[in-house]
C-alpha atoms as a PDB file:
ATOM      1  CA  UNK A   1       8.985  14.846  -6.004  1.00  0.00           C
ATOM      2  CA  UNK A   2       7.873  11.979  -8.520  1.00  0.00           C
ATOM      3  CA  UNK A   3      10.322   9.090  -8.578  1.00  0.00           C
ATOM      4  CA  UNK A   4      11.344   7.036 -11.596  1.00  0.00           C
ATOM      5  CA  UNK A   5      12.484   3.433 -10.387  1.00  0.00           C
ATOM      6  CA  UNK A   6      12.011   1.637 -13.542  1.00  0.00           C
ATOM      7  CA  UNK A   7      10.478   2.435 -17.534  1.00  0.00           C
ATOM      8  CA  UNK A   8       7.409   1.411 -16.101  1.00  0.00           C
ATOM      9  CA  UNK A   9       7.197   1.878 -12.284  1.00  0.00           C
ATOM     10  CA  UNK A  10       7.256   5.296 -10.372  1.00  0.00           C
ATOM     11  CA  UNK A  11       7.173   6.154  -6.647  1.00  0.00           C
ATOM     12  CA  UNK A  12       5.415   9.183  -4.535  1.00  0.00           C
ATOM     13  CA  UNK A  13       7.575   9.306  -1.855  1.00  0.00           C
ATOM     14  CA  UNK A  14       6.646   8.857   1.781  1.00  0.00           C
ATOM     15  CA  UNK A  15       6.615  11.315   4.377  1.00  0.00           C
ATOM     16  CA  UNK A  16       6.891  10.439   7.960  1.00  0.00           C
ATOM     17  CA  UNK A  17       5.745  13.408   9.687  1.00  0.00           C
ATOM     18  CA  UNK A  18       1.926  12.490   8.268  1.00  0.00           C
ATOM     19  CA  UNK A  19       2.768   8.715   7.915  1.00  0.00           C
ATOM     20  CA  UNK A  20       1.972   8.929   4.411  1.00  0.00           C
ATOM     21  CA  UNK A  21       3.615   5.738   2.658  1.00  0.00           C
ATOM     22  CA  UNK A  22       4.968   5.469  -0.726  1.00  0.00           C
ATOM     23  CA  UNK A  23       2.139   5.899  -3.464  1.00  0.00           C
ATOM     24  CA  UNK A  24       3.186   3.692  -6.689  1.00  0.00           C
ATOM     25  CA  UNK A  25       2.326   3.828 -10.079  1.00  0.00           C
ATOM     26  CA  UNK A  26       3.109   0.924 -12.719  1.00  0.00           C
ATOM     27  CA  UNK A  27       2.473   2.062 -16.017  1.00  0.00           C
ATOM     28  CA  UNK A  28       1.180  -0.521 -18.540  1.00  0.00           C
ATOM     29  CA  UNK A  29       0.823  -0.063 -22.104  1.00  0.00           C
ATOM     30  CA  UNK A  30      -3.272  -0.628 -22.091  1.00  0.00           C
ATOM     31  CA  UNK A  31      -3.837   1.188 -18.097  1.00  0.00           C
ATOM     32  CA  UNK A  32      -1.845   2.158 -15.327  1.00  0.00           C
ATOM     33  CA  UNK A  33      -2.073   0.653 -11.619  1.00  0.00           C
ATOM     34  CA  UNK A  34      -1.477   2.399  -8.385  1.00  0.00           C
ATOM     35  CA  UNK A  35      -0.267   0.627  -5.089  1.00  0.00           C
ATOM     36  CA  UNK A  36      -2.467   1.944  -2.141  1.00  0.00           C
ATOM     37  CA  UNK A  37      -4.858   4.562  -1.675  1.00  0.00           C
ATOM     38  CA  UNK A  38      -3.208   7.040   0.690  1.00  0.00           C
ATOM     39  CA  UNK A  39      -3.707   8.481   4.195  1.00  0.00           C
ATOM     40  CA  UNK A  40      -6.470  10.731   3.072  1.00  0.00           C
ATOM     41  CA  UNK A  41      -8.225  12.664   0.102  1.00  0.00           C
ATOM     42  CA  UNK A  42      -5.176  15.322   0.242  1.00  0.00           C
ATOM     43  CA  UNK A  43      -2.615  12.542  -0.123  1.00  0.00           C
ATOM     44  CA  UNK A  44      -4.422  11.483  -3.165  1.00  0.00           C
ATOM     45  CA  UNK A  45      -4.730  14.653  -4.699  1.00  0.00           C
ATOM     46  CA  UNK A  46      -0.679  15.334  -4.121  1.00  0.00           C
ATOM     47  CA  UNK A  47      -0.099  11.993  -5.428  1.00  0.00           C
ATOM     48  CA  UNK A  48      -2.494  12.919  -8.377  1.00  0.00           C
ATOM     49  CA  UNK A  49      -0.703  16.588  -8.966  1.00  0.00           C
ATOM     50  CA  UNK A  50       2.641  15.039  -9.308  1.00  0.00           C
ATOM     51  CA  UNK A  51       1.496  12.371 -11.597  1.00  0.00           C
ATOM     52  CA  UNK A  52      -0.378  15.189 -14.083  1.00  0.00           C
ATOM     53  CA  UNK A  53       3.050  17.565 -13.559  1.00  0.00           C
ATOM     54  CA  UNK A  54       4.711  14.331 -15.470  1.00  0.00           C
ATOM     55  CA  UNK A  55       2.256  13.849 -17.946  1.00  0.00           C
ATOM     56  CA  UNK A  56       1.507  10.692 -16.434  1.00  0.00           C
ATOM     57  CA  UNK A  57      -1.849   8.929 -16.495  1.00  0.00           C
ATOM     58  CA  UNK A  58      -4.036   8.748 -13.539  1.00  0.00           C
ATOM     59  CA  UNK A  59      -4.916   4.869 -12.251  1.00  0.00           C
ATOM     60  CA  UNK A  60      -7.548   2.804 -13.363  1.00  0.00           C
ATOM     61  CA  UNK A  61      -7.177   0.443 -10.455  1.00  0.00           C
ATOM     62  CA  UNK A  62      -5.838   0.441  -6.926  1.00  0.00           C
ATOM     63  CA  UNK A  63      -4.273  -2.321  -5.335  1.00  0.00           C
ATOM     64  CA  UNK A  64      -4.571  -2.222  -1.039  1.00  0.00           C
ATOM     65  CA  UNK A  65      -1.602  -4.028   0.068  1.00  0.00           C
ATOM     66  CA  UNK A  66      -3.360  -3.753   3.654  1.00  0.00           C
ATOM     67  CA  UNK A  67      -6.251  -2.341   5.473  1.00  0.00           C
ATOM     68  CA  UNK A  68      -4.106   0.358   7.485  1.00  0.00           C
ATOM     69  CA  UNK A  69      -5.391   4.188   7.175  1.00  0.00           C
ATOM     70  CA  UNK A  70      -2.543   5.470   5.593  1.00  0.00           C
ATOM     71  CA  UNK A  71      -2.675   3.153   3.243  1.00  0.00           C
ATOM     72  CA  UNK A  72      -6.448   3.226   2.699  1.00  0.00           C
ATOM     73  CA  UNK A  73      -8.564   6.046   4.118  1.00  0.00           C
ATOM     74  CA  UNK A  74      -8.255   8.287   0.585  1.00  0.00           C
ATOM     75  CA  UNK A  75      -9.642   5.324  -1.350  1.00  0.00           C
ATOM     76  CA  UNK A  76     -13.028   7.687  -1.345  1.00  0.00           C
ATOM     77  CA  UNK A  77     -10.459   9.763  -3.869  1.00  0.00           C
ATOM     78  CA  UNK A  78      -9.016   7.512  -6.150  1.00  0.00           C
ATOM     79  CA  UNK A  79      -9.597   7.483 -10.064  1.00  0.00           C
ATOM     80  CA  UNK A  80     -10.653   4.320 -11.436  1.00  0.00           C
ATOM     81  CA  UNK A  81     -11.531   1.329  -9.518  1.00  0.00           C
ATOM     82  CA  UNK A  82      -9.629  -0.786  -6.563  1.00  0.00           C
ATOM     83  CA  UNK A  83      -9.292  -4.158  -5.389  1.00  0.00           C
ATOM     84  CA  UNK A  84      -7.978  -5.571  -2.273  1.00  0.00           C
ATOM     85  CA  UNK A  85      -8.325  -8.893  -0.373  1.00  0.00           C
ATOM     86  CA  UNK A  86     -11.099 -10.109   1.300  1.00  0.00           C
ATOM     87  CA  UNK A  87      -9.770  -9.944   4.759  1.00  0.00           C
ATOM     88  CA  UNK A  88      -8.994  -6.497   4.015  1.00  0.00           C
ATOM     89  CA  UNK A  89     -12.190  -5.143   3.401  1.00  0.00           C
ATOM     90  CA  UNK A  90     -13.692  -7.209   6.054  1.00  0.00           C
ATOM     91  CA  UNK A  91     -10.988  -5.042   8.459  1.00  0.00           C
ATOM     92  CA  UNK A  92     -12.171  -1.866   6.767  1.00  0.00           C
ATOM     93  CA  UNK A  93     -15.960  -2.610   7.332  1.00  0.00           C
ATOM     94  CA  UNK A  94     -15.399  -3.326  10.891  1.00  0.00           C
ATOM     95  CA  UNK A  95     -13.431   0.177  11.282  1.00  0.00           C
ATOM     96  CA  UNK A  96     -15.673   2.014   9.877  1.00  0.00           C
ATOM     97  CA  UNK A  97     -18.737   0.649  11.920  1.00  0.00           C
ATOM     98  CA  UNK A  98     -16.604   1.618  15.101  1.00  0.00           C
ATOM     99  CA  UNK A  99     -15.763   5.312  13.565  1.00  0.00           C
ATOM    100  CA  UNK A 100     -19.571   5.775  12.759  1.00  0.00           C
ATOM    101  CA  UNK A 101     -20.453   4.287  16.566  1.00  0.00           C
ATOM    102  CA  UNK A 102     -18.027   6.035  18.574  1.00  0.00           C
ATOM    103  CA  UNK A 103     -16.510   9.088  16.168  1.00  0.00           C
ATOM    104  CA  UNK A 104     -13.804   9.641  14.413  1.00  0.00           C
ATOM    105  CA  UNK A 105     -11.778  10.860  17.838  1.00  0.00           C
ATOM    106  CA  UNK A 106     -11.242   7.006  18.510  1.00  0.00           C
ATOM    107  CA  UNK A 107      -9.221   7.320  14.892  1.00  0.00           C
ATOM    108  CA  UNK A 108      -7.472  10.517  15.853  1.00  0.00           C
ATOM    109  CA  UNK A 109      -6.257   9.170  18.770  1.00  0.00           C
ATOM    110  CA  UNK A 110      -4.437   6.175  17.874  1.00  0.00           C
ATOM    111  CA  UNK A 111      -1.362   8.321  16.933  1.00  0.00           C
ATOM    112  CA  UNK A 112      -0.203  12.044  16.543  1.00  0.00           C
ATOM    113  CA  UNK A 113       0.290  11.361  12.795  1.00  0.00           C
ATOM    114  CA  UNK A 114      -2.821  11.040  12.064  1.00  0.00           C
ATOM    115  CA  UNK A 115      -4.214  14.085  14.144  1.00  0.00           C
ATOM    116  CA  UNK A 116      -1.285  15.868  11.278  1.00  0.00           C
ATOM    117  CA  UNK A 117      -2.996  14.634   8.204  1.00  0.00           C
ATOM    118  CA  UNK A 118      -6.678  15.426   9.410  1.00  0.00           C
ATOM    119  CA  UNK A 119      -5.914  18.457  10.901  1.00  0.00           C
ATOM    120  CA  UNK A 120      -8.439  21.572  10.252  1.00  0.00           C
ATOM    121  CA  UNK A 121     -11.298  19.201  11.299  1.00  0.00           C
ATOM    122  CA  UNK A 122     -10.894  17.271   8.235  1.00  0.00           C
ATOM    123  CA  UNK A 123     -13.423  14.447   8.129  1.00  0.00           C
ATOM    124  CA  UNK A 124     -12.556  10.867   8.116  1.00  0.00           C
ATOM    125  CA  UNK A 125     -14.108   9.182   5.424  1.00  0.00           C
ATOM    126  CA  UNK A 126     -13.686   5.157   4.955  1.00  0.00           C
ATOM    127  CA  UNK A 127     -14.809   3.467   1.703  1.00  0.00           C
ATOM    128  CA  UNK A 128     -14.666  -0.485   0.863  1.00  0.00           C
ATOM    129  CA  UNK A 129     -12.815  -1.403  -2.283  1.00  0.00           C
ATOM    130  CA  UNK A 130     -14.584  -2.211  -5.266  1.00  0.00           C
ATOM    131  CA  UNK A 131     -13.531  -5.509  -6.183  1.00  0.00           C
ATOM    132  CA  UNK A 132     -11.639  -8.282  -3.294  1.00  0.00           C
ATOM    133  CA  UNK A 133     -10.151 -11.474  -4.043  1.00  0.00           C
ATOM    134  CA  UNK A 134      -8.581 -14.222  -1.932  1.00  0.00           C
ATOM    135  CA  UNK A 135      -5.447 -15.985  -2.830  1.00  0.00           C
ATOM    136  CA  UNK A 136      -3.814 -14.919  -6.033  1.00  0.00           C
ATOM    137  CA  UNK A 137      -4.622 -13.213  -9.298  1.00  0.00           C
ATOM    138  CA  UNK A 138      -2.557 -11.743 -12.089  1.00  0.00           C
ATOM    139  CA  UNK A 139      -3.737  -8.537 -14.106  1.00  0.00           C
ATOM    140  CA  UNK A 140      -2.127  -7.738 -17.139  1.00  0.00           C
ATOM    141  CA  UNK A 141      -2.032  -4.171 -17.646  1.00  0.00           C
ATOM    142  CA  UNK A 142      -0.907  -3.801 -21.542  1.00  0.00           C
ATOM    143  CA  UNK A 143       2.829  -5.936 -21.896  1.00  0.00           C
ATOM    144  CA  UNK A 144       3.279  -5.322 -18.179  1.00  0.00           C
ATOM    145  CA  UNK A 145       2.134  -8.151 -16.419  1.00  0.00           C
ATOM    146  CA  UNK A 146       1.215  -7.634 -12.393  1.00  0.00           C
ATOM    147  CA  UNK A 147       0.991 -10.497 -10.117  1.00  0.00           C
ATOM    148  CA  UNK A 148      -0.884  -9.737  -6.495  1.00  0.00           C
ATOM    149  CA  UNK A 149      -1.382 -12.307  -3.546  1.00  0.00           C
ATOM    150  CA  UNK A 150      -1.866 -12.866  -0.352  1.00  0.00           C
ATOM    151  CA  UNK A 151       1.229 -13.162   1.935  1.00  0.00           C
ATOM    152  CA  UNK A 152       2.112 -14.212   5.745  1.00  0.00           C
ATOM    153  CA  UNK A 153       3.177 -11.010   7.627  1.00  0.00           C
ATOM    154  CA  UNK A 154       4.081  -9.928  11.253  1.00  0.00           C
ATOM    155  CA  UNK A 155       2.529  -6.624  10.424  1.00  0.00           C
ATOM    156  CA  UNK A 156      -1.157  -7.848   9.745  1.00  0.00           C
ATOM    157  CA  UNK A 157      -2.492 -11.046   8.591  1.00  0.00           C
ATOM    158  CA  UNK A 158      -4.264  -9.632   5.645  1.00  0.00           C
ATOM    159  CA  UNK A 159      -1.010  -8.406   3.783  1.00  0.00           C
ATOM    160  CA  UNK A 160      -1.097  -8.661  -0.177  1.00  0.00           C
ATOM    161  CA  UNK A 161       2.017  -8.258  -2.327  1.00  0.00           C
ATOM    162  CA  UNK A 162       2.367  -6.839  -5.873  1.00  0.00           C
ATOM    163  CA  UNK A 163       5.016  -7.672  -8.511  1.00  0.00           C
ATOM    164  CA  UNK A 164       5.569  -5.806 -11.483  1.00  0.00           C
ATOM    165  CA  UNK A 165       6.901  -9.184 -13.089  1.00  0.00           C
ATOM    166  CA  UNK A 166       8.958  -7.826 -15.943  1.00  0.00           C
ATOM    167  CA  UNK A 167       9.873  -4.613 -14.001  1.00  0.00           C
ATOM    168  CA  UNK A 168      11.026  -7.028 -11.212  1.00  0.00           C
ATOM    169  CA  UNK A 169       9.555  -4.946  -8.591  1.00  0.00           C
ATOM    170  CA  UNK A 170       8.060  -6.336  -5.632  1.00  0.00           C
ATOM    171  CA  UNK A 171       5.868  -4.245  -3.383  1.00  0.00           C
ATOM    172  CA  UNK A 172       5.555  -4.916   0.017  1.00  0.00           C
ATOM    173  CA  UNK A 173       3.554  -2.121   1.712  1.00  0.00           C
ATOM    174  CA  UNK A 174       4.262  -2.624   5.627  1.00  0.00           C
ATOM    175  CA  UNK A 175       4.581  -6.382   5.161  1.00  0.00           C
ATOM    176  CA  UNK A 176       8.585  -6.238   6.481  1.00  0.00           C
ATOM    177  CA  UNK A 177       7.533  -4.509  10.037  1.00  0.00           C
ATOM    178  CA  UNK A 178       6.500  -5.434  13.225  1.00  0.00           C
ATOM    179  CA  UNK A 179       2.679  -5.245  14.448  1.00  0.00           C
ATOM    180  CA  UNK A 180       1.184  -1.494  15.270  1.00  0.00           C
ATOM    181  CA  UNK A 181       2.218  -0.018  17.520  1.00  0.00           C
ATOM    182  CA  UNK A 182       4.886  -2.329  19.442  1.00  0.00           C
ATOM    183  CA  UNK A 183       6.718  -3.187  16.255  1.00  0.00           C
ATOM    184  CA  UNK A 184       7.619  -5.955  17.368  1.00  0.00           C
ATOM    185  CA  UNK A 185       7.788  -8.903  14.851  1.00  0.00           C
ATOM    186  CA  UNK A 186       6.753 -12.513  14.695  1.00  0.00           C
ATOM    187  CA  UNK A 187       9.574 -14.994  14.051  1.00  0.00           C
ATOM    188  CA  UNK A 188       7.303 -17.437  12.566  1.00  0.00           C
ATOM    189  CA  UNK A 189       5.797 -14.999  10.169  1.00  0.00           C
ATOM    190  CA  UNK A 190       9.113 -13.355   9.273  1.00  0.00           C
ATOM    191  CA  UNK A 191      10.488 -16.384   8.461  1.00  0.00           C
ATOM    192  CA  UNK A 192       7.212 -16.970   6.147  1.00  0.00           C
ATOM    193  CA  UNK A 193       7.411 -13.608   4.538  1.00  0.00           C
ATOM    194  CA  UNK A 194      10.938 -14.112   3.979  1.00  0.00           C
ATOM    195  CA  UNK A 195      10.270 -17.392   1.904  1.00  0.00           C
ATOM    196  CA  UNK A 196       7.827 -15.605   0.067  1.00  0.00           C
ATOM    197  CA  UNK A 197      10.137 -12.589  -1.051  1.00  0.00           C
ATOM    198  CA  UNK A 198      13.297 -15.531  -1.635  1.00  0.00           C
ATOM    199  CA  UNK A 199      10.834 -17.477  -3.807  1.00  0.00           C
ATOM    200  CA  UNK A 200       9.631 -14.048  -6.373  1.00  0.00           C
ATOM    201  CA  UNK A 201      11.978 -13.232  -9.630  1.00  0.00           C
ATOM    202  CA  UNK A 202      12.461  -9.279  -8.213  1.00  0.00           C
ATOM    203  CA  UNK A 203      15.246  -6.728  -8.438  1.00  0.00           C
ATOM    204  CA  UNK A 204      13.706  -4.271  -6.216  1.00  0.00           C
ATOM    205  CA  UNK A 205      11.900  -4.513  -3.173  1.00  0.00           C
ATOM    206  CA  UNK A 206       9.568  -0.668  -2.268  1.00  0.00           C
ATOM    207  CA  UNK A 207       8.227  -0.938   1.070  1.00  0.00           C
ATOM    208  CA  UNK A 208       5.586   0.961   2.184  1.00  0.00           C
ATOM    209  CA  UNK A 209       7.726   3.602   4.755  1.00  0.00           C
ATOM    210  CA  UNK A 210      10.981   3.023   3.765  1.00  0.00           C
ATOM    211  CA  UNK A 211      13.296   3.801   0.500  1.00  0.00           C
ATOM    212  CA  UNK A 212      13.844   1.306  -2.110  1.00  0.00           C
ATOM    213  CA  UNK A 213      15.893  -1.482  -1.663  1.00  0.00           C
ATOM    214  CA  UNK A 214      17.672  -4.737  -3.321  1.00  0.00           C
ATOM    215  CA  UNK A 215      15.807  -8.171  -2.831  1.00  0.00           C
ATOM    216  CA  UNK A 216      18.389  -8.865  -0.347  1.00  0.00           C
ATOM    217  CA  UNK A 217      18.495  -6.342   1.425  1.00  0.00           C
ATOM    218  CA  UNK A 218      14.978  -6.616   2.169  1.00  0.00           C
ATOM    219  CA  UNK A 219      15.324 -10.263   3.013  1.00  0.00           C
ATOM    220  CA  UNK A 220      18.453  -8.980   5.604  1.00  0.00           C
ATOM    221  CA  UNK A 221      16.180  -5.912   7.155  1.00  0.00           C
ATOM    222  CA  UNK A 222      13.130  -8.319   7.257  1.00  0.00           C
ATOM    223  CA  UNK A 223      14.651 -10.771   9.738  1.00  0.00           C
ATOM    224  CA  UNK A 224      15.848  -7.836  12.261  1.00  0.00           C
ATOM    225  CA  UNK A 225      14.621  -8.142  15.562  1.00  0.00           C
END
């Protein structure tokens, strides 16, 4: 199920039943970096088994594109360490003080998805990154060198992108879409994020819920209404 895009970047794929997004790895010659955390500890661990069926090494850092629950709630799981932005964990820490107030059944009820992946009475557990940052910053992950900022969005307003510079893949996670659950997008900040994507030196654009796509094709399915 493992996906090779490039020498150095591979893809978990997403599955919409669950709303699981795309899991990433970039694969650098000193550590390897994952994009997002998953939907839950299971997502993790699936992510995990088809990395190890590949021989491939596990993460030593997470990067949260946003603080959404598919993209964050198995951060409890991850190997190594993760970073996101500040706004992010600020949206996490408010979540989970309104899980632990009113239970997890005002989770489970925002959509049928997410009554899927925690099924079984599964609990919801919510975990802050590690590390957060504001702006930009560049990790270099052994002759792969990662660049990760902050972006406008008419999805959230704490989105972060990743490029895999000399992979020239950019990573979006739910950037491109409309705000939960209308979908319905911003002009303004479509027009922003669109600059943004124009502006970056990438081949490939991997979305969070969607399959791979050219730069401009991303730019054309980003300014859909």
């Amino acid at each position: 199920m493992l996906q090779q895009l490039t020498d150095r970047v591979w893809i978990y794929p997403y599955e919409e039943a669950r709303d699981r997004p795309n899991l990433c790895l970039i694969c650098g010659d000193r550590f390897s970096v994952a994009v997002d955390a998953g939907h839950s500890r299971a997502h993790v661990d699936a992510f995990y088994q088809a990395l190890s069926e590949k021989h491939l090494p596990l993460p030593e850092l997470t990067v949260l594109t946003h603080w959404h629950w598919d993209h964050t709630f198995g951060l409890h799981a991850i190997h190594g360490q993760s970073i996101a932005g500040r706004k992010t964990e600020a949206y996490l820490s408010a979540f989970r003080d309104r899980v632990q107030a009113e239970g997890k059944a005002c989770f489970l009820e925002l959509h049928e998805s997410i009554r899927r992946e925690y099924a079984g009475n599964t609990p919801v557990v919510i975990t802050l990154p590690d590390m957060t940052f504001t702006g930009e910053m560049r990790v270099d992950a052994g002759n792969c060198g990662i660049r990760i900022w902050e972006a406008p969005s008419p999805h959230t307003d704490d989105a972060v992108l990743i490029l895999a510079e000399e992979e020239g893949v950019l990573f979006l996670g739910d950037a491109a879409c409309g705000v939960f659950p209308s979908w319905v997008k911003d002009p303004h900040l479509s027009a922003q994020l669109s600059d943004a994507i124009a502006g970056v030196d990438a081949k490939l654009c991997v979305e969070g819920h969607a399959e791979p796509m050219t730069k401009n094709e991303m730019l054309s399915e980003l300014m859909k209404v």
